[in-house]
Protein backbone atom coordinates (compact mmCIF):
# COMPACT_ATOMS: atom_id res chain seq x y z
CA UNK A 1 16.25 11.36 -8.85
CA UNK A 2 17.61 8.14 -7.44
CA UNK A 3 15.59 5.98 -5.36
CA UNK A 4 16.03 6.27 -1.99
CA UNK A 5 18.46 3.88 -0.31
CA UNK A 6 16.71 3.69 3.86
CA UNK A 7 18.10 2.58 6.87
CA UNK A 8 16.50 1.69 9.92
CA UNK A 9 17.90 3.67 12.91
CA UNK A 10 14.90 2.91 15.24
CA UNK A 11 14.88 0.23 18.02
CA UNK A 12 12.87 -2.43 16.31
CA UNK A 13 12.05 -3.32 12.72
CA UNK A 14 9.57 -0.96 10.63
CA UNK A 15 7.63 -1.43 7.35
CA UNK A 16 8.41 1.08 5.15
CA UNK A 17 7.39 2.56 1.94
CA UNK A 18 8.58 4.72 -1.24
CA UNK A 19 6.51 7.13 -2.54
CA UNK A 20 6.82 8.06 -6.39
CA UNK A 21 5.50 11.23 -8.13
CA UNK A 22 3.76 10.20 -11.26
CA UNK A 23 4.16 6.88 -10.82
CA UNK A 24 3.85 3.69 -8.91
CA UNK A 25 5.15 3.72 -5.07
CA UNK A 26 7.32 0.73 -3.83
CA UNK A 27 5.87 -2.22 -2.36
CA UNK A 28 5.94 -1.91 2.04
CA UNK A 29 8.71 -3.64 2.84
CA UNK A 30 10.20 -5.24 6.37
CA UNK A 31 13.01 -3.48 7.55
CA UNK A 32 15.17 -4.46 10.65
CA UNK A 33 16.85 -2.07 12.85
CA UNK A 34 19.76 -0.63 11.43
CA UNK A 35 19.72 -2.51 8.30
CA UNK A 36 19.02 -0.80 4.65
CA UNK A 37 16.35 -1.27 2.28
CA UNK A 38 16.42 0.03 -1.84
CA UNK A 39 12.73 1.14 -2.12
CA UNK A 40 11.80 1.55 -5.92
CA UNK A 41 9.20 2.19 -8.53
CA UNK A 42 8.38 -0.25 -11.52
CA UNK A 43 8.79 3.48 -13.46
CA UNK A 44 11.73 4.24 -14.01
CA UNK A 45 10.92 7.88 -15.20
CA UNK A 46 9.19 8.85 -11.69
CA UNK A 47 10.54 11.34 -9.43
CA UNK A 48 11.18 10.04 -5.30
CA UNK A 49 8.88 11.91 -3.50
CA UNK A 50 9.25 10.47 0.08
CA UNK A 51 9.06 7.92 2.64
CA UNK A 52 5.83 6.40 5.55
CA UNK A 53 5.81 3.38 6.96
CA UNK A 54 2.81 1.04 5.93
């Protein structure tokens, strides 16, 4: 599964995070409202799992 690609529809900026099964989760990362973010595992075997903010 492709990591997921994110974007920011709320009002102000959120720190979010990937989560990875069987594998490492993607660093929390800054991201501004309604601007993307690439969230991704050092694995690249690992299936997407989900999203949280952090």
């Amino acid at each position: 599964m492709e990591p997921p690609k994110v974007t920011n529809n709320c009002t102000g900026t959120k720190n979010l995070k990937g989560i990875f099964k069987y594998g490492y989760d993607s660093a929390c990362e800054s991201v501004k409202k309604n601007k993307s973010a690439l969230l991704t595992s050092s694995r690249p075997w690992v299936s997407y799992d989900k999203v949280v903010t952090c």
